[in-house]
PDB file of N, CA and C in Angstrom:
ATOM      1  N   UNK A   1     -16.497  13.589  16.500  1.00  0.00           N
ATOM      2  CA  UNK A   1     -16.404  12.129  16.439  1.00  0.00           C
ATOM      3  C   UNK A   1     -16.503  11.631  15.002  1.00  0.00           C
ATOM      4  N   UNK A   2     -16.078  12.473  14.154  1.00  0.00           N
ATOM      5  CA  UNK A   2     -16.635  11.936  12.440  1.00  0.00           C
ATOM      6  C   UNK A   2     -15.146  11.045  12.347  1.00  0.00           C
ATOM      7  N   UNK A   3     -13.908  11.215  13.013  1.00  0.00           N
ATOM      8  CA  UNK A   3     -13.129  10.179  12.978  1.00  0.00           C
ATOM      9  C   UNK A   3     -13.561   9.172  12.958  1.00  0.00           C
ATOM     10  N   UNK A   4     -14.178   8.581  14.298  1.00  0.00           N
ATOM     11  CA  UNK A   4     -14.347   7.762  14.680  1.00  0.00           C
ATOM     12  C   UNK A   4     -15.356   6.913  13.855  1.00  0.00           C
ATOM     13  N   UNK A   5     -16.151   7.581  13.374  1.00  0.00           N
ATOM     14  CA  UNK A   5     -16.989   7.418  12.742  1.00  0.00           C
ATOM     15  C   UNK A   5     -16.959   6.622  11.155  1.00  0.00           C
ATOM     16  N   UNK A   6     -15.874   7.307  10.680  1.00  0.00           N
ATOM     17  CA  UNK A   6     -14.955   6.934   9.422  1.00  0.00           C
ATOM     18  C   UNK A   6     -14.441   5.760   9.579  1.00  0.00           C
ATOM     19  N   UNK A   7     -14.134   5.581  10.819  1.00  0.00           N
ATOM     20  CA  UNK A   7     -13.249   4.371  11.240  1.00  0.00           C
ATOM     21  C   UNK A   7     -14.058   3.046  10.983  1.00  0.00           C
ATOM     22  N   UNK A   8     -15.281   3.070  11.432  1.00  0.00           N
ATOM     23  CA  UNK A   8     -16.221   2.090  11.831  1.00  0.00           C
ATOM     24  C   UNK A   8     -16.866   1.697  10.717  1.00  0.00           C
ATOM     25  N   UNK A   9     -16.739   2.817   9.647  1.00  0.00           N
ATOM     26  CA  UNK A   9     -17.309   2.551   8.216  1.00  0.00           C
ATOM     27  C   UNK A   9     -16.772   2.001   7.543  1.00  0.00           C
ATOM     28  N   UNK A  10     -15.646   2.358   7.730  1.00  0.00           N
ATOM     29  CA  UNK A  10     -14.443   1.804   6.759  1.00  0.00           C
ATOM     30  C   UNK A  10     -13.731  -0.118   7.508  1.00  0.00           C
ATOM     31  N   UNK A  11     -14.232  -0.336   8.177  1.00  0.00           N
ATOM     32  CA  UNK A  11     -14.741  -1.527   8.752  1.00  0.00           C
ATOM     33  C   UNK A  11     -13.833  -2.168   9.718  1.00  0.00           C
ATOM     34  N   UNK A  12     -13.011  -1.134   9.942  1.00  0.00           N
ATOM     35  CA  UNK A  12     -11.714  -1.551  10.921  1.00  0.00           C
ATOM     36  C   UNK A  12     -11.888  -1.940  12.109  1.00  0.00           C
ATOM     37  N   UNK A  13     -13.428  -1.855  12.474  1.00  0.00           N
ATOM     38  CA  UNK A  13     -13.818  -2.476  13.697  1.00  0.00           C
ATOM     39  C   UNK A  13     -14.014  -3.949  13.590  1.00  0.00           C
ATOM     40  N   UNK A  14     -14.059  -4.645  12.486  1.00  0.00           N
ATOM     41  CA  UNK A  14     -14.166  -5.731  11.790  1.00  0.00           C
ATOM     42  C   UNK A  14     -13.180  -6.458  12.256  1.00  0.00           C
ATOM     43  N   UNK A  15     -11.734  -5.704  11.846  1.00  0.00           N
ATOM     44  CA  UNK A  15     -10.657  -6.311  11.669  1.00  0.00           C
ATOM     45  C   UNK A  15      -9.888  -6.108  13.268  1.00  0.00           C
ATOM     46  N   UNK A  16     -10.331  -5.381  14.315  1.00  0.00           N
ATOM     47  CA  UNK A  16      -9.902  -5.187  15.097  1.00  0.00           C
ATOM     48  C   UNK A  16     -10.776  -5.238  16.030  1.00  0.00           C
ATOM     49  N   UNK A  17     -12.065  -5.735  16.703  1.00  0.00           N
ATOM     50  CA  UNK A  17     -12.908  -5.247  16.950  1.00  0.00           C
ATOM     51  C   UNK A  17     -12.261  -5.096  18.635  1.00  0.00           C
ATOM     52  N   UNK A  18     -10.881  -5.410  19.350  1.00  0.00           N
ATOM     53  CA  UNK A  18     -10.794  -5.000  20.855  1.00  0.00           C
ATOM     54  C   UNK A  18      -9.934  -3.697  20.672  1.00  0.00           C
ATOM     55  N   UNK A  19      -9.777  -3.482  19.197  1.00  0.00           N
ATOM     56  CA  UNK A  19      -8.736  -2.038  19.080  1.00  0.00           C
ATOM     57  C   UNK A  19      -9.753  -0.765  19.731  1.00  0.00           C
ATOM     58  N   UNK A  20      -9.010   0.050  20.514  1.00  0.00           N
ATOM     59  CA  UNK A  20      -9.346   1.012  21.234  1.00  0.00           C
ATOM     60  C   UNK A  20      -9.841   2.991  19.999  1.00  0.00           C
ATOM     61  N   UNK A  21      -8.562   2.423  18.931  1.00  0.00           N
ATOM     62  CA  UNK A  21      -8.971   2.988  17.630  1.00  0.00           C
ATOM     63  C   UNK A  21     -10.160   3.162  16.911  1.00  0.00           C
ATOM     64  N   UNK A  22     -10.963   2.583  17.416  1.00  0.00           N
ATOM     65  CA  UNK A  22     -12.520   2.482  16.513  1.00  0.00           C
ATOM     66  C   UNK A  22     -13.056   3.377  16.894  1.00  0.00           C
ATOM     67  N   UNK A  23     -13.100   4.161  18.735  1.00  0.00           N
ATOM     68  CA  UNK A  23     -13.170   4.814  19.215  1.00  0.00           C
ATOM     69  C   UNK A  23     -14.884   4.475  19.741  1.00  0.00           C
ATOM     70  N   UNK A  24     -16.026   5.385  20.285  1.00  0.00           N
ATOM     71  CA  UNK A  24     -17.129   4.712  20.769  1.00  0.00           C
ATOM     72  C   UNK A  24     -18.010   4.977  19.626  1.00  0.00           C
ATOM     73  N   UNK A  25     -18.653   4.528  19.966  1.00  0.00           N
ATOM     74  CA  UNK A  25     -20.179   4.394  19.417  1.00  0.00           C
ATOM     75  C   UNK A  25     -19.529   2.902  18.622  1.00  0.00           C
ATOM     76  N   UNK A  26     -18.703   2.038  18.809  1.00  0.00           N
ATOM     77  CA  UNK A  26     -18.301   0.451  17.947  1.00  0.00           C
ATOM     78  C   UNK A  26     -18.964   0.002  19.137  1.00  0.00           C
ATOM     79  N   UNK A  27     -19.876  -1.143  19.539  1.00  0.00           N
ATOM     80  CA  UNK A  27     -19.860  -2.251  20.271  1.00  0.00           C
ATOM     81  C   UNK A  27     -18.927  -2.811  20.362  1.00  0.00           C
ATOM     82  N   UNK A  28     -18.035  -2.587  21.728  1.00  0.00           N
ATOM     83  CA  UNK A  28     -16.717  -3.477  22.017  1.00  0.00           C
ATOM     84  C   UNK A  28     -17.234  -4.680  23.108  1.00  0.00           C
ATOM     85  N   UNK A  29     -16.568  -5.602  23.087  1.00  0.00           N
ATOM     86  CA  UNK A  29     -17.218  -6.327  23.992  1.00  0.00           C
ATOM     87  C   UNK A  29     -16.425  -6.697  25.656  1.00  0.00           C
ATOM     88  N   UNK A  30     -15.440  -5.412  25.687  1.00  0.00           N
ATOM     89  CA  UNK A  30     -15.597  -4.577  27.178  1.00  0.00           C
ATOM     90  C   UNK A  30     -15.611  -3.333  27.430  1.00  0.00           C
ATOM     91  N   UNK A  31     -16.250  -3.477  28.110  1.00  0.00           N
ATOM     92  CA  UNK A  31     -16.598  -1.993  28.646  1.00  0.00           C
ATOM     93  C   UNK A  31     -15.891  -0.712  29.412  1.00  0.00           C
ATOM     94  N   UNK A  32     -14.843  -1.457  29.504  1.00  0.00           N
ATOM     95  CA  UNK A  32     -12.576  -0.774  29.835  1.00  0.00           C
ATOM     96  C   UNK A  32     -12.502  -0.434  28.680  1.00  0.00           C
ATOM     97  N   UNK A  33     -12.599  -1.025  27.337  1.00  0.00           N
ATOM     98  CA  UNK A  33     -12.187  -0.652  26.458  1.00  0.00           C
ATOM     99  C   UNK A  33     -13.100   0.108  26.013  1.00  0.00           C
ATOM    100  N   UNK A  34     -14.668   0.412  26.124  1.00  0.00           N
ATOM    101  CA  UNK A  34     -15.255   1.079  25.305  1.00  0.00           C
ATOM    102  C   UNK A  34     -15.215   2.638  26.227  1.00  0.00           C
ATOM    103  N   UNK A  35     -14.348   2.561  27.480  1.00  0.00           N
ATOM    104  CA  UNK A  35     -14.323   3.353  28.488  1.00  0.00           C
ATOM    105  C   UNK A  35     -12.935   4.337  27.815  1.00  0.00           C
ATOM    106  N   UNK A  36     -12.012   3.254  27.695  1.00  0.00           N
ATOM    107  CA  UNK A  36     -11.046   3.848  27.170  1.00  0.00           C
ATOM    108  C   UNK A  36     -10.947   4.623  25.857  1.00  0.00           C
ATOM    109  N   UNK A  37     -12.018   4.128  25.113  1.00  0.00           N
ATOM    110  CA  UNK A  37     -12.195   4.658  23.771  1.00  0.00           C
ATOM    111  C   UNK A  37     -12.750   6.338  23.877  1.00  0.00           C
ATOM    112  N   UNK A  38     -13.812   6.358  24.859  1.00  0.00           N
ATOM    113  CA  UNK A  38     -13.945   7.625  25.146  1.00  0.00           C
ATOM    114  C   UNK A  38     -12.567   8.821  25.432  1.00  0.00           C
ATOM    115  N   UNK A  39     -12.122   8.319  26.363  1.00  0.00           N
ATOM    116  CA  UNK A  39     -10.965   9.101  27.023  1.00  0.00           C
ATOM    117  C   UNK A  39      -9.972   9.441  25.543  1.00  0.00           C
ATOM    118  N   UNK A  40      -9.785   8.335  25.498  1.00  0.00           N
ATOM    119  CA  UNK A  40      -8.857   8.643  23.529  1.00  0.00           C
ATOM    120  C   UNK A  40      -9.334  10.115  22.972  1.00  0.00           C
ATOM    121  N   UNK A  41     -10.845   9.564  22.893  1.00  0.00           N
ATOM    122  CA  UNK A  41     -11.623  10.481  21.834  1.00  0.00           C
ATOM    123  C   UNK A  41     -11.652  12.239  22.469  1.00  0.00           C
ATOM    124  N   UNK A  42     -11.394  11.953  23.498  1.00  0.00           N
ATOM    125  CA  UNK A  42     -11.397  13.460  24.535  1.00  0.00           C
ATOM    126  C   UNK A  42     -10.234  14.286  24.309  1.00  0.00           C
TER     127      UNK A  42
END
């Protein structure tokens, strides 16, 4: 997960915060999407 991880640092959760790209561990504010973020990451 250090992608994901990179992602969130680099602040693109900022700029996107319903993008599925941030991947988990971002507070999304649904839970489909923070569902979906897993499955991505798999």
């Amino acid at each position: 997960m250090s992608t994901a991880d990179s992602i969130s640092s680099s602040g693109d959760r900022s700029d996107r915060p319903t993008s599925v790209l941030v991947g988990p561990g971002t507070c999304l504010p649904s839970p489909e999407i923070d569902n979906a973020a897993l499955v991505a990451q798999l």
